[in-house]
Protein backbone atom coordinates (compact mmCIF):
# COMPACT_ATOMS: atom_id res chain seq x y z
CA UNK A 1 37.61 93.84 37.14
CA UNK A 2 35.03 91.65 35.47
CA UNK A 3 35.01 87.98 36.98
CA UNK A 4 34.69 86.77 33.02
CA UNK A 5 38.15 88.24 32.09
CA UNK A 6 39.52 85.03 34.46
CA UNK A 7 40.05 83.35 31.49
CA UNK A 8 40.41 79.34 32.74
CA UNK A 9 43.18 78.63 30.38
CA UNK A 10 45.14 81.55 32.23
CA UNK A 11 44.10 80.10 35.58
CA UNK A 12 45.24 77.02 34.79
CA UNK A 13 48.37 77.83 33.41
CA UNK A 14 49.21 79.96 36.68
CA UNK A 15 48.65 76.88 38.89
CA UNK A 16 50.79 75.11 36.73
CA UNK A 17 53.77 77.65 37.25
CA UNK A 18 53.07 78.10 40.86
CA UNK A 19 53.02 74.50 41.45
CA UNK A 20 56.21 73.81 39.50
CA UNK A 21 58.42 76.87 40.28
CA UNK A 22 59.23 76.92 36.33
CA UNK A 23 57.75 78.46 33.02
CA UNK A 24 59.85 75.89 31.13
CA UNK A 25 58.55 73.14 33.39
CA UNK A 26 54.81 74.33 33.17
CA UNK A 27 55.20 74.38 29.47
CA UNK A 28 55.99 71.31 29.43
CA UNK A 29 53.53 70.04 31.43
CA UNK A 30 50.59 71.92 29.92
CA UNK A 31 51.57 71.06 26.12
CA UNK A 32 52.78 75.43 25.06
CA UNK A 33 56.54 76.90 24.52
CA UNK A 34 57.95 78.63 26.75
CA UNK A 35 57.08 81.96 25.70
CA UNK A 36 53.02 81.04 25.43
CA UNK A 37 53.03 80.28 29.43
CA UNK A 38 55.02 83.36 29.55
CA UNK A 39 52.93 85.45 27.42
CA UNK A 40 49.58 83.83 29.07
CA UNK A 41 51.30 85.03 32.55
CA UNK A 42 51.70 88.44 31.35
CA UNK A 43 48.51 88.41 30.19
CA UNK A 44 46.93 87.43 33.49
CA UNK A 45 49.18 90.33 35.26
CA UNK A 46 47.20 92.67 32.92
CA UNK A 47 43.95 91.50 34.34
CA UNK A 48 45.02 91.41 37.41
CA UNK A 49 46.55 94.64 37.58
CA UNK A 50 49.76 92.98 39.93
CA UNK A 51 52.69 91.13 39.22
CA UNK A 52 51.73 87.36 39.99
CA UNK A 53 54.88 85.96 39.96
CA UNK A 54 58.86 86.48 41.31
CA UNK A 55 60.74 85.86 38.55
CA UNK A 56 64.38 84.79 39.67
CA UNK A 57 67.90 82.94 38.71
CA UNK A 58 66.61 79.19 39.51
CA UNK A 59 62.91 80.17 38.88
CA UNK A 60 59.77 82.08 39.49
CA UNK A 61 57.63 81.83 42.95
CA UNK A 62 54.55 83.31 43.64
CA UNK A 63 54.61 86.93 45.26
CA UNK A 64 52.01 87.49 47.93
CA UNK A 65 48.90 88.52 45.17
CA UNK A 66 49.73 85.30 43.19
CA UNK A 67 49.53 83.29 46.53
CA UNK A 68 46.39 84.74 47.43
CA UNK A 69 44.90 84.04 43.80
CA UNK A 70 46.27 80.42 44.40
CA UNK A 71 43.32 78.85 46.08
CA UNK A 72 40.91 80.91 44.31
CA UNK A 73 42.07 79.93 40.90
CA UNK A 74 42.61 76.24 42.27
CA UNK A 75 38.85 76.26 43.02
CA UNK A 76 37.42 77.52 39.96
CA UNK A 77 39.19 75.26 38.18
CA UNK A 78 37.75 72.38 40.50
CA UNK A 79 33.66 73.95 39.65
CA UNK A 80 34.82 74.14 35.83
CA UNK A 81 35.94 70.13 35.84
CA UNK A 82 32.93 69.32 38.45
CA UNK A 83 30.44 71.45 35.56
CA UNK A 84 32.13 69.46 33.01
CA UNK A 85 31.52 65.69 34.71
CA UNK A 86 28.06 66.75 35.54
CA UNK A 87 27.14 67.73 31.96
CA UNK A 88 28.89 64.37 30.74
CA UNK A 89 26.58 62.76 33.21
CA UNK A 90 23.53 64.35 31.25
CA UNK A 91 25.48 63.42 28.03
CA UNK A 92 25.43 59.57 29.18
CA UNK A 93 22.13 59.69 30.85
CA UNK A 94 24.15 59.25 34.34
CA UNK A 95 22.02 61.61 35.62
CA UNK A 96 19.38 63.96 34.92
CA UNK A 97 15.61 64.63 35.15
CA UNK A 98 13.02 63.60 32.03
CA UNK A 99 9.73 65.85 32.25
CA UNK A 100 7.18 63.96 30.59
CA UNK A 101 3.54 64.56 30.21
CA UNK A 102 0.81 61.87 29.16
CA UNK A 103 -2.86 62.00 29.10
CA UNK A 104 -4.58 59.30 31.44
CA UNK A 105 -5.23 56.07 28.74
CA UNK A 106 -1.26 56.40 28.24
CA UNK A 107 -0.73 55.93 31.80
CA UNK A 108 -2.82 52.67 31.52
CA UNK A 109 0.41 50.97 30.03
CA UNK A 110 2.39 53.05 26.98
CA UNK A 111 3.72 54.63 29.21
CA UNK A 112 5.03 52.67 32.59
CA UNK A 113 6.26 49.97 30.21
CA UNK A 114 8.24 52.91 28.52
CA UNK A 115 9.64 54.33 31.33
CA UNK A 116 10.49 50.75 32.89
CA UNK A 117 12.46 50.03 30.33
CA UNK A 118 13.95 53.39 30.19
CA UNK A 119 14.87 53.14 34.26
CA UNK A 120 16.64 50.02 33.58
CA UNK A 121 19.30 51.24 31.32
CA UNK A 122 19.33 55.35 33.05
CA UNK A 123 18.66 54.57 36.55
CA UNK A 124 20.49 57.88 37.26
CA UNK A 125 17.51 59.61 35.28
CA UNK A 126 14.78 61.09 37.43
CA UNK A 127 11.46 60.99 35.93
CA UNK A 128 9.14 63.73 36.61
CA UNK A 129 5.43 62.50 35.21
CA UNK A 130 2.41 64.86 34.86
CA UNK A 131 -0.94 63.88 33.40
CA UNK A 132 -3.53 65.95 31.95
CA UNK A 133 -5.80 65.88 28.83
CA UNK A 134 -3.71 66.89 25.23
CA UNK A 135 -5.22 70.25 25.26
CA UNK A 136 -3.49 70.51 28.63
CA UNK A 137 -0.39 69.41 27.95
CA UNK A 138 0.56 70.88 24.97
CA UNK A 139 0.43 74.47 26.29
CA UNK A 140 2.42 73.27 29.36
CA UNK A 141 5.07 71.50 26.63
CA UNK A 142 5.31 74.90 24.34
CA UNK A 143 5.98 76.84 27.83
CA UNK A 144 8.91 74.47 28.47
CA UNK A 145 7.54 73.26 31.67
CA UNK A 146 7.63 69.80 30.16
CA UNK A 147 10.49 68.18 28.14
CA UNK A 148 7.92 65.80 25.92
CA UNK A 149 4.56 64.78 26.02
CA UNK A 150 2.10 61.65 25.26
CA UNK A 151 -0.86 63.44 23.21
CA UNK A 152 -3.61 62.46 20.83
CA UNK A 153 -6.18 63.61 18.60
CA UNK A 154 -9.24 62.71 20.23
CA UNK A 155 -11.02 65.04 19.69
CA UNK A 156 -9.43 66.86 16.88
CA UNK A 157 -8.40 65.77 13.66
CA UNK A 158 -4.56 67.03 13.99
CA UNK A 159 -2.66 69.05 16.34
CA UNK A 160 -0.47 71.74 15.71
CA UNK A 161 2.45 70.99 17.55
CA UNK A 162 6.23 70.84 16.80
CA UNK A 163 8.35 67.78 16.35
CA UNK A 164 5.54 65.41 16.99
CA UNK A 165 6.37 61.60 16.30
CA UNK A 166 3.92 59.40 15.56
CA UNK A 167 3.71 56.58 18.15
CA UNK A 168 -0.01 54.45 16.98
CA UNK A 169 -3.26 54.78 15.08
CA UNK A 170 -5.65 53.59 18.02
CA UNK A 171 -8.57 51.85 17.40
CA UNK A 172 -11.96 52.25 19.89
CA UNK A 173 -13.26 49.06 20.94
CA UNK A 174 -16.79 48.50 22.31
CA UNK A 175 -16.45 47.60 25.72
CA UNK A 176 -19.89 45.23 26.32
CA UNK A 177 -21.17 43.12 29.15
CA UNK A 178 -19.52 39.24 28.89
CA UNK A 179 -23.49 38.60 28.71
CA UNK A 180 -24.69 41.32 26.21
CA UNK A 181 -26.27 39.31 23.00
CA UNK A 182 -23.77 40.50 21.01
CA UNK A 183 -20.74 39.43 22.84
CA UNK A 184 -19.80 36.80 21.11
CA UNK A 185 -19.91 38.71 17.91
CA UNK A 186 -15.95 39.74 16.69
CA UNK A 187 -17.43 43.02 15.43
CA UNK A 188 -20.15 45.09 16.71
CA UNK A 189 -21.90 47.63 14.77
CA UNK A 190 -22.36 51.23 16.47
CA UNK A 191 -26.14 51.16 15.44
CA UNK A 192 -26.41 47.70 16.86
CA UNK A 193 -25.97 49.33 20.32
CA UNK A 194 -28.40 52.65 19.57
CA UNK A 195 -30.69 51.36 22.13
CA UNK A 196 -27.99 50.58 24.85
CA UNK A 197 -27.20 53.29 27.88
CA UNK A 198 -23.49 54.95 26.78
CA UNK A 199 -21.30 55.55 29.70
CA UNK A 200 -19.13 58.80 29.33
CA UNK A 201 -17.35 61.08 31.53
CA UNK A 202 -19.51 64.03 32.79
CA UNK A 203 -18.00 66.79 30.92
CA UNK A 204 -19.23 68.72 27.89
CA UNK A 205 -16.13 67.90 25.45
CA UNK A 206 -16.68 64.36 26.17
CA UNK A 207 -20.12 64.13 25.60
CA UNK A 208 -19.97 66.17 22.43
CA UNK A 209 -17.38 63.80 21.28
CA UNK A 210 -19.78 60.55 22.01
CA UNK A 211 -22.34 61.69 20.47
CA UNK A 212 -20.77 63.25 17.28
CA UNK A 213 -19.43 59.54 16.81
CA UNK A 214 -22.54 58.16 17.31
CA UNK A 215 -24.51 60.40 15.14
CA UNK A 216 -22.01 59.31 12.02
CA UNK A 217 -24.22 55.81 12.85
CA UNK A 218 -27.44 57.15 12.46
CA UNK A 219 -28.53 57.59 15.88
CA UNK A 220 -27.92 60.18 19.60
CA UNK A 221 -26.75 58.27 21.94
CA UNK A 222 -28.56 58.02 25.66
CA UNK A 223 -26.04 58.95 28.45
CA UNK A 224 -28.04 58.78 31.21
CA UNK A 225 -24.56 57.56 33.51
CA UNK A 226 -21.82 59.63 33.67
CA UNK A 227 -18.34 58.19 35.13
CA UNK A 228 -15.06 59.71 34.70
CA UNK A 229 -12.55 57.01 36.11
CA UNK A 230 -12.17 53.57 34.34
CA UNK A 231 -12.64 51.20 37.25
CA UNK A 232 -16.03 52.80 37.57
CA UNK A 233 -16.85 52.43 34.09
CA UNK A 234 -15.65 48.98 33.69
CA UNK A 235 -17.73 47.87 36.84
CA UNK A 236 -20.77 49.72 35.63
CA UNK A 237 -20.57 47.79 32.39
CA UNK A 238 -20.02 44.60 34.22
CA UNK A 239 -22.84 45.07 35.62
CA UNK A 240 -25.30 45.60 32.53
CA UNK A 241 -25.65 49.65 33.30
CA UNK A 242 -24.38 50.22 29.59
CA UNK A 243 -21.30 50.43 27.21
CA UNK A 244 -18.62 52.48 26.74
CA UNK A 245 -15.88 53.33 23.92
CA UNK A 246 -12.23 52.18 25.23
CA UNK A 247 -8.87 52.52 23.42
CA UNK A 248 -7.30 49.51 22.09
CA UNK A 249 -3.92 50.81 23.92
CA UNK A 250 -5.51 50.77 27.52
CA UNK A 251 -6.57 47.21 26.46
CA UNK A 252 -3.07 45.26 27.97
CA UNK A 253 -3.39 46.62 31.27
CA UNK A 254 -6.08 45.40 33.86
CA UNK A 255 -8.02 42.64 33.24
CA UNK A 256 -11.97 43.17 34.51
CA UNK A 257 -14.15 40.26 34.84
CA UNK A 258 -17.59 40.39 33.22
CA UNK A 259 -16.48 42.71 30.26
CA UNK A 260 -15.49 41.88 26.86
CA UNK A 261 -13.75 44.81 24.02
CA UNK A 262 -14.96 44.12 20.35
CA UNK A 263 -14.02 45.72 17.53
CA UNK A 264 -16.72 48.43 15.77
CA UNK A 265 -17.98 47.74 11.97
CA UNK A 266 -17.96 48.82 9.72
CA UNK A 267 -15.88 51.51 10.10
CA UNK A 268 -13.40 51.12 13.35
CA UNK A 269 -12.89 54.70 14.97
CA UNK A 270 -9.50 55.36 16.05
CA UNK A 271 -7.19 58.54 17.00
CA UNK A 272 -3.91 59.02 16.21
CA UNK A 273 -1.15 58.77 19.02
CA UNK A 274 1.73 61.35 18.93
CA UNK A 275 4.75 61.56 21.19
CA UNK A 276 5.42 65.50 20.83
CA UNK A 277 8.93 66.95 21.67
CA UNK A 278 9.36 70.30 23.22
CA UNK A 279 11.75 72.79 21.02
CA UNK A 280 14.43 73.30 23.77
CA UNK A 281 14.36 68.81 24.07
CA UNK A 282 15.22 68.38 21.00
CA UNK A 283 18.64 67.30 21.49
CA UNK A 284 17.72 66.39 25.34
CA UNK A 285 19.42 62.48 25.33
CA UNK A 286 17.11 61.60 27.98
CA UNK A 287 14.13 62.50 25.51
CA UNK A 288 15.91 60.90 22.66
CA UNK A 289 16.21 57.72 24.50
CA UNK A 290 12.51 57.65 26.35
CA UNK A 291 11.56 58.61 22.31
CA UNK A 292 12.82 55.11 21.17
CA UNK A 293 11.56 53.18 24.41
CA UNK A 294 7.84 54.62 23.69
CA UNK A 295 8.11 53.33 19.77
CA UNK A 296 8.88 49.95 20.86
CA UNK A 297 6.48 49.66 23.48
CA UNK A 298 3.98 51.39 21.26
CA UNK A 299 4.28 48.80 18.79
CA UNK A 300 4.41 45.91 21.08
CA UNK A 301 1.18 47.06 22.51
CA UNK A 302 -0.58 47.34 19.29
CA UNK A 303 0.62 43.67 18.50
CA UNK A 304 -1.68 42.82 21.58
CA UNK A 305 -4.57 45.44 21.02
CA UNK A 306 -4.79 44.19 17.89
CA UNK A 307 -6.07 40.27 19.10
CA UNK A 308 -7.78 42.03 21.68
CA UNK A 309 -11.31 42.03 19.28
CA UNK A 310 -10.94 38.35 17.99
CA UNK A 311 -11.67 36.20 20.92
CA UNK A 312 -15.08 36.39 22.40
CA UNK A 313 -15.18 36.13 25.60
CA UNK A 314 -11.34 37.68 26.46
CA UNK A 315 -11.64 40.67 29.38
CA UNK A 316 -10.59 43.44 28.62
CA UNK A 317 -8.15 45.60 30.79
CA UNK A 318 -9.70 49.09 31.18
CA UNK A 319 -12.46 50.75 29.98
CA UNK A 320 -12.24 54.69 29.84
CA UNK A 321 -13.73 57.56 28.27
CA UNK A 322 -11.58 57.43 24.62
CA UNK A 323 -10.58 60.90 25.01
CA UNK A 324 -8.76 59.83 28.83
């Protein structure tokens, strides 16, 4: 016989018999007639190929096959209502595991502050974080390896991607020395700074990307240092060994001494921030929930960002490479 002809309703109307010596009694019990636990017996005895139960004056007991069956069916039943209470647990976000995916500058404080406040509601909720660059992530999303991810456009003008929310249009701030001329300026033009070193990560995309900006200002940018990681950056700009772009959303994080973020005229640059949902998350509750914690922190952050440019003087928190 096929184990999926154990039809649970039949199980646990045959515990119900066997444990009350009565089809009337079980009936009652389980909400049927008498003749549907009788007829749900019978049916059982088909699948089973042997009678199940002794039928007698002052009522039934099980015959030897039904008493073997006993524990078995007992047990399934336990798995079915232990499957049941787990996947309630996922329904409540008791339990569970989010899979989330966020390129580095997201990391910087998107999204801790999003998961913080998503661990203090759904402490039962195991996140699982991976970081990568968008054109990482979104392959590793659409393979289902990752329930949602933290992407951007960077370096391209949209992204083709499913479900994708919209979480902040990020601004690029000039991160410049506290001692540059033009520190105390609120705005800094991107030809102002054609004769400064640029500090960029040392990889091809990223340098492309610098210098296609810069070009929109007239002038090729000189990239003599390369530095990948924003603590380097930062320190090297500290220091007077150039400038660098950084995203307005890194700007809340860690403060740097000797570095300032100012806004770019006349045109500010800025790349769209997406929270993209994988197609087999979309009715994940742990994603739906994380979903709302990143919008609010999203928008508190670009309350902040936002002052970041209008106080000369104010340190900035990170610097990075804008497409990190």
């Amino acid at each position: 016989m096929r184990a999926e002809a154990l039809d649970p309703v039949l199980l646990r109307t045959f515990v119900a018999v066997a444990d009350l010596g009565s089809f009337t009694a079980a009936a009652a019990a389980e909400g049927y007639t008498q003749s549907a636990v009788s007829r749900q017996i019978a049916a059982l005895e088909d699948v089973c190929g042997v009678e199940l139960f002794a039928r007698g004056a002052r009522g039934v007991r099980p015959t030897p096959a039904g008493e073997y069956l006993l524990p078995h069916a007992r047990g399934l039943l336990d798995r079915l209502a232990d499957t049941a209470r787990a996947l309630d647990g996922l329904r409540r976000l008791d339990t569970g595991t989010l899979r989330l995916g966020a390129f580095p500058t997201a990391n910087a404080a998107l999204v801790p502050r999003a998961l913080a406040r998503f661990r203090a509601r759904h402490p039962g909720v195991r996140p699982l974080l991976r970081e990568g660059m968008t054109e990482r992530l979104l392959p590793m999303l659409e393979a289902g390896d990752l329930d949602i991810a933290v992407v951007s456009t960077h370096k391209h003008p949209s992204i083709a991607a499913d479900d994708l929310v919209t979480l902040a249009d990020d601004a690029l701030l000039v991160a410049l020395p506290s001692t540059h001329p033009l520190a105390a300026r609120r705005r800094v033009s991107l030809a102002d700074l054609a004769d400064e070193p640029w500090i960029v990560a040392d990889d091809p995309e990223a340098v492309a990307t610098m210098r296609a900006r810069c070009e929109v200002a007239g002038f090729v940018p000189e990239t003599p240092i390369r530095a990948a990681e924003w603590i380097s950056k930062l320190g090297l700009v500290a220091e007077g060994f150039g400038v660098t772009l950084v995203p307005a959303l890194a700007g809340a994080a860690v403060a740097r001494d000797g570095v300032v973020l100012r806004g770019v005229a006349p045109d500010q640059p800025r790349r769209t921030v997406y929270a993209a949902v994988g197609r087999h998350a979309r009715r994940s509750p742990a994603v739906t929930a994380f979903l709302a914690d990143l919008r609010d922190v999203a928008g508190d952050l670009r309350d902040v960002a936002g002052d970041l440019p209008d106080v000369a003087g104010d340190p900035p928190d990170l610097a990075a490479d804008p497409r990190r």
